[in-house]
N, C-alpha and C. Protein backbone atom coordinates (compact mmCIF):
# COMPACT_ATOMS: atom_id res chain seq x y z
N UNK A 1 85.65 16.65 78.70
CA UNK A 1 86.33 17.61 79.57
C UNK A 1 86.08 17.30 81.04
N UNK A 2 85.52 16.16 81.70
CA UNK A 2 85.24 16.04 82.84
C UNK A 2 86.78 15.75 83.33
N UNK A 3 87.57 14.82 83.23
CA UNK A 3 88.52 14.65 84.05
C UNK A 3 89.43 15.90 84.23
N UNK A 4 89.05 17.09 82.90
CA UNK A 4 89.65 18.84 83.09
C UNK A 4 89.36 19.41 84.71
N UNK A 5 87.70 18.71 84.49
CA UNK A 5 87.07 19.52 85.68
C UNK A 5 87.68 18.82 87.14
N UNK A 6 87.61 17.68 86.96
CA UNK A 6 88.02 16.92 88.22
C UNK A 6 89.46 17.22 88.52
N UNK A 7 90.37 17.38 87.42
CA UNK A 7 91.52 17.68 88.06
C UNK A 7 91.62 19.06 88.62
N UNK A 8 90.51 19.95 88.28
CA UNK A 8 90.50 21.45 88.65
C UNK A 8 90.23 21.13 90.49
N UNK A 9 89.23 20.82 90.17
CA UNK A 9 88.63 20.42 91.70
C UNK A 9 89.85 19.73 92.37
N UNK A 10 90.43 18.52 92.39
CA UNK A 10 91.50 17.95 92.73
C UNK A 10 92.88 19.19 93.08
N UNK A 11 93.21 19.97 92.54
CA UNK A 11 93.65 21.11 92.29
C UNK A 11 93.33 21.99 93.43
N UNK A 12 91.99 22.58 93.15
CA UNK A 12 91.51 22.96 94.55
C UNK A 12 91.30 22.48 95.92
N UNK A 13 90.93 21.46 95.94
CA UNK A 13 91.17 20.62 97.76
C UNK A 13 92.48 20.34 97.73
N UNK A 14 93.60 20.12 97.23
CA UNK A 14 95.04 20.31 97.47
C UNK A 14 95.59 21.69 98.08
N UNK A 15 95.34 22.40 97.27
CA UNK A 15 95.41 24.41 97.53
C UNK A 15 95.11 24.36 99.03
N UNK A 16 93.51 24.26 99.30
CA UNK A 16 92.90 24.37 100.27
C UNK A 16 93.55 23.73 101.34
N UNK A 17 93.93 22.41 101.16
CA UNK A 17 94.74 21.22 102.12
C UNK A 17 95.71 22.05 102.86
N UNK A 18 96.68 22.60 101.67
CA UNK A 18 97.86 23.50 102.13
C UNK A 18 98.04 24.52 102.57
N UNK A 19 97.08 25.51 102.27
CA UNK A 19 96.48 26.56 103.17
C UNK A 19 95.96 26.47 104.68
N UNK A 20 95.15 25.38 105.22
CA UNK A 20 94.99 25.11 105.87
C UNK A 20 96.64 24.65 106.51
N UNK A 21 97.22 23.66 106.29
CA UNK A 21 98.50 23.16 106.84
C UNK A 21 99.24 24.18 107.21
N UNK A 22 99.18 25.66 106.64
CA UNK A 22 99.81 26.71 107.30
C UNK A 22 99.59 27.56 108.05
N UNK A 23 97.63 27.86 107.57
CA UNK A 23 97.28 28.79 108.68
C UNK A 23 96.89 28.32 109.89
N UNK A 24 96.59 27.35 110.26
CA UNK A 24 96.24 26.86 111.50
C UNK A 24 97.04 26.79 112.58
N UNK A 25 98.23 26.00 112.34
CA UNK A 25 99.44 26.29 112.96
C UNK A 25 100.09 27.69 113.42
N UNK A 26 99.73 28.72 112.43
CA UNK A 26 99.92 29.81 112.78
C UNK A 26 99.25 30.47 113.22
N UNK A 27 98.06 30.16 113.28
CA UNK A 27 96.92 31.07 114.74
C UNK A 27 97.18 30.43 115.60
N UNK A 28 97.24 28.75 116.05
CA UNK A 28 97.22 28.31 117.09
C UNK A 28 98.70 28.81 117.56
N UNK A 29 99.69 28.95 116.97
CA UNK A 29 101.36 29.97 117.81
C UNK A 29 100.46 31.02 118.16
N UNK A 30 100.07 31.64 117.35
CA UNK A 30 99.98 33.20 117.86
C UNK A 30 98.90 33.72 118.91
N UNK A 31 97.83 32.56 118.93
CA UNK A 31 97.11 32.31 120.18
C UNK A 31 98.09 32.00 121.35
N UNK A 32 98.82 31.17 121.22
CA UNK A 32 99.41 30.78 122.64
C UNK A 32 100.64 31.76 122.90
N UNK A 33 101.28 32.11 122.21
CA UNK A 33 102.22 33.21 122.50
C UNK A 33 101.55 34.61 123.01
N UNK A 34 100.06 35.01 122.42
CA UNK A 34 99.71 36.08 123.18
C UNK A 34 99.11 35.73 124.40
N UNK A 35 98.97 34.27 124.43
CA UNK A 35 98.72 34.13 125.81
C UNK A 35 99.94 33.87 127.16
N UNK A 36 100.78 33.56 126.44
CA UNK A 36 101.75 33.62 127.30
C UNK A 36 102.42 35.05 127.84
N UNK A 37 101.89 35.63 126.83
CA UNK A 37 102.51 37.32 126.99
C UNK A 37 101.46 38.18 128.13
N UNK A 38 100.53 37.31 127.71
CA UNK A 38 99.40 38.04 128.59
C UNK A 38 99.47 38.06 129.90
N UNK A 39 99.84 36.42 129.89
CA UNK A 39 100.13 35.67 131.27
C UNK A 39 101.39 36.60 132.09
N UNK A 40 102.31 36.84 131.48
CA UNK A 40 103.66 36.89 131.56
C UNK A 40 103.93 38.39 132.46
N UNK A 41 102.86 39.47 131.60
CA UNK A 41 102.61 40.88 131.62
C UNK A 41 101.75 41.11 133.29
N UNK A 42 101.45 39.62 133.80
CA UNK A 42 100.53 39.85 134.94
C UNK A 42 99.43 40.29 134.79
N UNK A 43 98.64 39.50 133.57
CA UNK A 43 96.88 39.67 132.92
C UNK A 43 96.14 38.56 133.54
């Protein structure tokens, strides 16, 4: 059952990969858009 386990794991750092590929991008927008708003608002 090891290659079960390895593909689990394999499985999981993929997940993780792609999670990452979405949330990051989307704090780093939403960082710079509230900073532009901030900016914008005369902060």
């Amino acid at each position: 059952m090891t290659w079960f386990n390895s593909l689990a794991t394999w499985k999981q750092v993929v997940i993780v990969g792609l999670l990452l590929l979405v949330i990051v991008p989307l704090i780093y927008n939403l960082g710079y858009n509230l900073g532009s708003f901030l900016a914008q608002s005369g902060g």
